[in-house]
C-alpha atoms as a PDB file:
ATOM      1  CA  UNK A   1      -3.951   0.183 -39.500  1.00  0.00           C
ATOM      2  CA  UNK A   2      -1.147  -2.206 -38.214  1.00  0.00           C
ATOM      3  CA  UNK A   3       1.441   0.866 -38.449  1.00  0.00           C
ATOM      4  CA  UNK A   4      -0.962   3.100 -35.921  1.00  0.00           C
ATOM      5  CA  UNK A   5      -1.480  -0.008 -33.578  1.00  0.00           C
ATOM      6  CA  UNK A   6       2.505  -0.621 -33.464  1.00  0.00           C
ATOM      7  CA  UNK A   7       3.219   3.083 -33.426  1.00  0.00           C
ATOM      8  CA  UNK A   8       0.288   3.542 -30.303  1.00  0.00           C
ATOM      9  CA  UNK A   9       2.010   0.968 -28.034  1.00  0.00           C
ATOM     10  CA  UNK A  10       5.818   1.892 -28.409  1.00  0.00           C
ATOM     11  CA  UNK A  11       4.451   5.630 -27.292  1.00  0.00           C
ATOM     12  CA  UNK A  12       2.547   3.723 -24.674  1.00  0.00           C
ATOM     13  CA  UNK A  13       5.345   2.133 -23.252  1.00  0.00           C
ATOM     14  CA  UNK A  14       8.044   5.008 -23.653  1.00  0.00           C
ATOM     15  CA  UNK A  15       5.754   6.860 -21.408  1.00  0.00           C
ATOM     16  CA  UNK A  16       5.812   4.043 -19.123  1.00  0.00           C
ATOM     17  CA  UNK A  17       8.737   3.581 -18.572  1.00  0.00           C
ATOM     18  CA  UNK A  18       9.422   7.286 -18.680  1.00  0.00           C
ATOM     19  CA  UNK A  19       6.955   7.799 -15.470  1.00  0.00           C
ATOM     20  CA  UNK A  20       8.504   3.872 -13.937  1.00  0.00           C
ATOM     21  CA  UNK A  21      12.154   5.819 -14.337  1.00  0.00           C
ATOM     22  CA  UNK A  22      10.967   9.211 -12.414  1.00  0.00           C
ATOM     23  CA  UNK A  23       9.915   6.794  -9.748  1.00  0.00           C
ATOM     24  CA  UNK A  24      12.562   5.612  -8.962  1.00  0.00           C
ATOM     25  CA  UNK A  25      15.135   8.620  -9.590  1.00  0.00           C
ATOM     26  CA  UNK A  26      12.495  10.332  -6.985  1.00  0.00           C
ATOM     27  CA  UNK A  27      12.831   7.632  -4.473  1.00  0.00           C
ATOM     28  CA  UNK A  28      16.384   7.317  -5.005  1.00  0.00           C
ATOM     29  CA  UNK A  29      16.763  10.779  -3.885  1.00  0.00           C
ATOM     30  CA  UNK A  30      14.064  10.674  -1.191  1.00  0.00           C
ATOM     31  CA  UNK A  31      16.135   7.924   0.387  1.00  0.00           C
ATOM     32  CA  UNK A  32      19.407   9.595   0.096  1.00  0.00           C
ATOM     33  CA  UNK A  33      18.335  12.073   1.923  1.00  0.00           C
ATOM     34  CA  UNK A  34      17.172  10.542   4.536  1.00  0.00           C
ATOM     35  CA  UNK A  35      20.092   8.423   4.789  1.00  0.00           C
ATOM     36  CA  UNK A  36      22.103  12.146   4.762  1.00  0.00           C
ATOM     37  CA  UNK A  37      20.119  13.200   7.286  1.00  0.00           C
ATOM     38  CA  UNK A  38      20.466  10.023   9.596  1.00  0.00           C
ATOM     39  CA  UNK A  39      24.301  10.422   9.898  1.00  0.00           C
ATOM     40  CA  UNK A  40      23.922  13.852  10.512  1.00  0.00           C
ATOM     41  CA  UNK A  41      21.732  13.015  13.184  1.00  0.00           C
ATOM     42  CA  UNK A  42      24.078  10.496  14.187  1.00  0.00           C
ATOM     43  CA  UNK A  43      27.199  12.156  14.546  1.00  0.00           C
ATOM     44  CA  UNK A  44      25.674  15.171  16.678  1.00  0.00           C
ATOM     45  CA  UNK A  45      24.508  12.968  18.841  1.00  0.00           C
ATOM     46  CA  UNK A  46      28.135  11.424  19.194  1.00  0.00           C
ATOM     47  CA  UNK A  47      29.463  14.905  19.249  1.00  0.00           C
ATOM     48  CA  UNK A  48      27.251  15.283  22.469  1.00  0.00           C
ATOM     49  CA  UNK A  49      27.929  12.371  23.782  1.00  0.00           C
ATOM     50  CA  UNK A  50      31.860  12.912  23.859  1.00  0.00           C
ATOM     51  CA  UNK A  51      30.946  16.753  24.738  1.00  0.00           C
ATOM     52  CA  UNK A  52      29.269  14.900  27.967  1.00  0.00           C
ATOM     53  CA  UNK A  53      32.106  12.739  28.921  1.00  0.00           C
ATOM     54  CA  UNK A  54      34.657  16.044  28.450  1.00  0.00           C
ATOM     55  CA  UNK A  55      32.404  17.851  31.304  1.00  0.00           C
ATOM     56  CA  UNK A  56      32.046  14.691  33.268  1.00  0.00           C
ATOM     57  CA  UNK A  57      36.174  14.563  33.723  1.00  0.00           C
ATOM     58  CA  UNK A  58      36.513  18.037  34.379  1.00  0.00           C
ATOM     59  CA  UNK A  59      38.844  18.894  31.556  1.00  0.00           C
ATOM     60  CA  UNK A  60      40.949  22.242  32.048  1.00  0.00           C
ATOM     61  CA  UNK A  61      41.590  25.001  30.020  1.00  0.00           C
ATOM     62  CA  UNK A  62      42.819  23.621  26.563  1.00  0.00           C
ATOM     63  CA  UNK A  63      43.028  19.678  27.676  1.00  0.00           C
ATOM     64  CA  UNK A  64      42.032  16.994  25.388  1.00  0.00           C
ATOM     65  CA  UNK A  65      40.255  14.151  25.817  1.00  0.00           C
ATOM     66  CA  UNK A  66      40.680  11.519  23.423  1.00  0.00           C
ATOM     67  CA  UNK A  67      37.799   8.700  22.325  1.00  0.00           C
ATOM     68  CA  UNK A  68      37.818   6.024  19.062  1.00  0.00           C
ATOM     69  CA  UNK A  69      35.182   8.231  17.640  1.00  0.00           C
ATOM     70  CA  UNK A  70      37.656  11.566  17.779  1.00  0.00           C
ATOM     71  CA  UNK A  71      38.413  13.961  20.566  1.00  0.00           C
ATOM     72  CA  UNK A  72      37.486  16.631  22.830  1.00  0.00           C
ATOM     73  CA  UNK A  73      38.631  19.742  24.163  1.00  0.00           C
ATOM     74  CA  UNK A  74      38.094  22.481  26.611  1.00  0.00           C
ATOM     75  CA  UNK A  75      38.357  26.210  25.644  1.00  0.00           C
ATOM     76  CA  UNK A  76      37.381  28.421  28.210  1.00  0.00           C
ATOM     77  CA  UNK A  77      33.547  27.921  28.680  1.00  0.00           C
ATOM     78  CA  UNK A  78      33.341  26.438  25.341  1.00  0.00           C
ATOM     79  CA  UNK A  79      33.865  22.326  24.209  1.00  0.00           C
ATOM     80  CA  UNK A  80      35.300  21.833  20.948  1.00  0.00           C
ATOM     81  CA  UNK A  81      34.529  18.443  19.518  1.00  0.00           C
ATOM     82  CA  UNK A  82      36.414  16.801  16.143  1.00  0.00           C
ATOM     83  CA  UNK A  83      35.028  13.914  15.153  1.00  0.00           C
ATOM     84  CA  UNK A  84      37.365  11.510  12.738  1.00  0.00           C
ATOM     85  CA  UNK A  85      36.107  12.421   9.347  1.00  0.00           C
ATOM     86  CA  UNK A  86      37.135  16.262  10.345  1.00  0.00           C
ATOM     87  CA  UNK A  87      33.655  17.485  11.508  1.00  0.00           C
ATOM     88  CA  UNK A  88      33.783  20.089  14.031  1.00  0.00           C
ATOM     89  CA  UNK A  89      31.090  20.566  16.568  1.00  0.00           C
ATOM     90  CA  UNK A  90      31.207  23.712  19.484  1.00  0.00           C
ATOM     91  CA  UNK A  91      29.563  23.745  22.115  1.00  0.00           C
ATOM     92  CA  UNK A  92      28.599  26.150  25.046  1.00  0.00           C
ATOM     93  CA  UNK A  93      29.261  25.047  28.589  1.00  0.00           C
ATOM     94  CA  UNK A  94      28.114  27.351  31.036  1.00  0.00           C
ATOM     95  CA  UNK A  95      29.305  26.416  33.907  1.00  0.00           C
ATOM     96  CA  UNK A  96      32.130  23.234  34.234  1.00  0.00           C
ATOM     97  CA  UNK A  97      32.058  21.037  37.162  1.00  0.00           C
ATOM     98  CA  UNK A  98      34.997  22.544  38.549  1.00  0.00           C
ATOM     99  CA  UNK A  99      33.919  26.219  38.901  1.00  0.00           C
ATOM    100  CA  UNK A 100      30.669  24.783  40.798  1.00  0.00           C
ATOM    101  CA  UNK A 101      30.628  25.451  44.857  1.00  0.00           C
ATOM    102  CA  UNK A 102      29.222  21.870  46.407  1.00  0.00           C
END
């Protein structure tokens, strides 16, 4: 009777820890993710943000504006954004300061 007692709680606790492990694999990931999805988040929005400042100085055709983060460019009615880890971002600009009658 010892044998089945001994044998009962090793199963017991391999299935523990088996279900403690997938736990924490799962909110590994989960967290991963979201931390992925953060600096995506993130470097759109500084994409945007240096897309912003490009229209706000009136760039001309093929001009570059350059910031810490990376740099920005005009290409006809389109701003072309680099960040420094090689990331492009394009955006559509309709219509640029300077082509707008005040």
């Amino acid at each position: 009777m010892n044998k089945k007692i001994s044998g009962d709680l090793f199963f017991s606790a391999l299935i523990f820890l088996m279900l403690a492990g997938t736990m924490i694999v799962g909110q590994i990931a989960y967290y991963h993710t979201s931390a992925t999805t953060y600096i995506e988040i993130i470097q759109q929005n500084e994409a945007q943000t240096m897309k912003n400042m490009a229209v706000a100085n009136n760039l001309t055709d093929q001009q570059k504006l350059v910031f810490n983060l990376g740099h920005a460019q005009r290409d006809k009615e389109k701003c072309i954004v680099w960040l420094n880890n090689q990331q492009k971002f394009v955006f559509s600009v309709k219509s640029w300061q300077d082509n707008q009658k005040h």
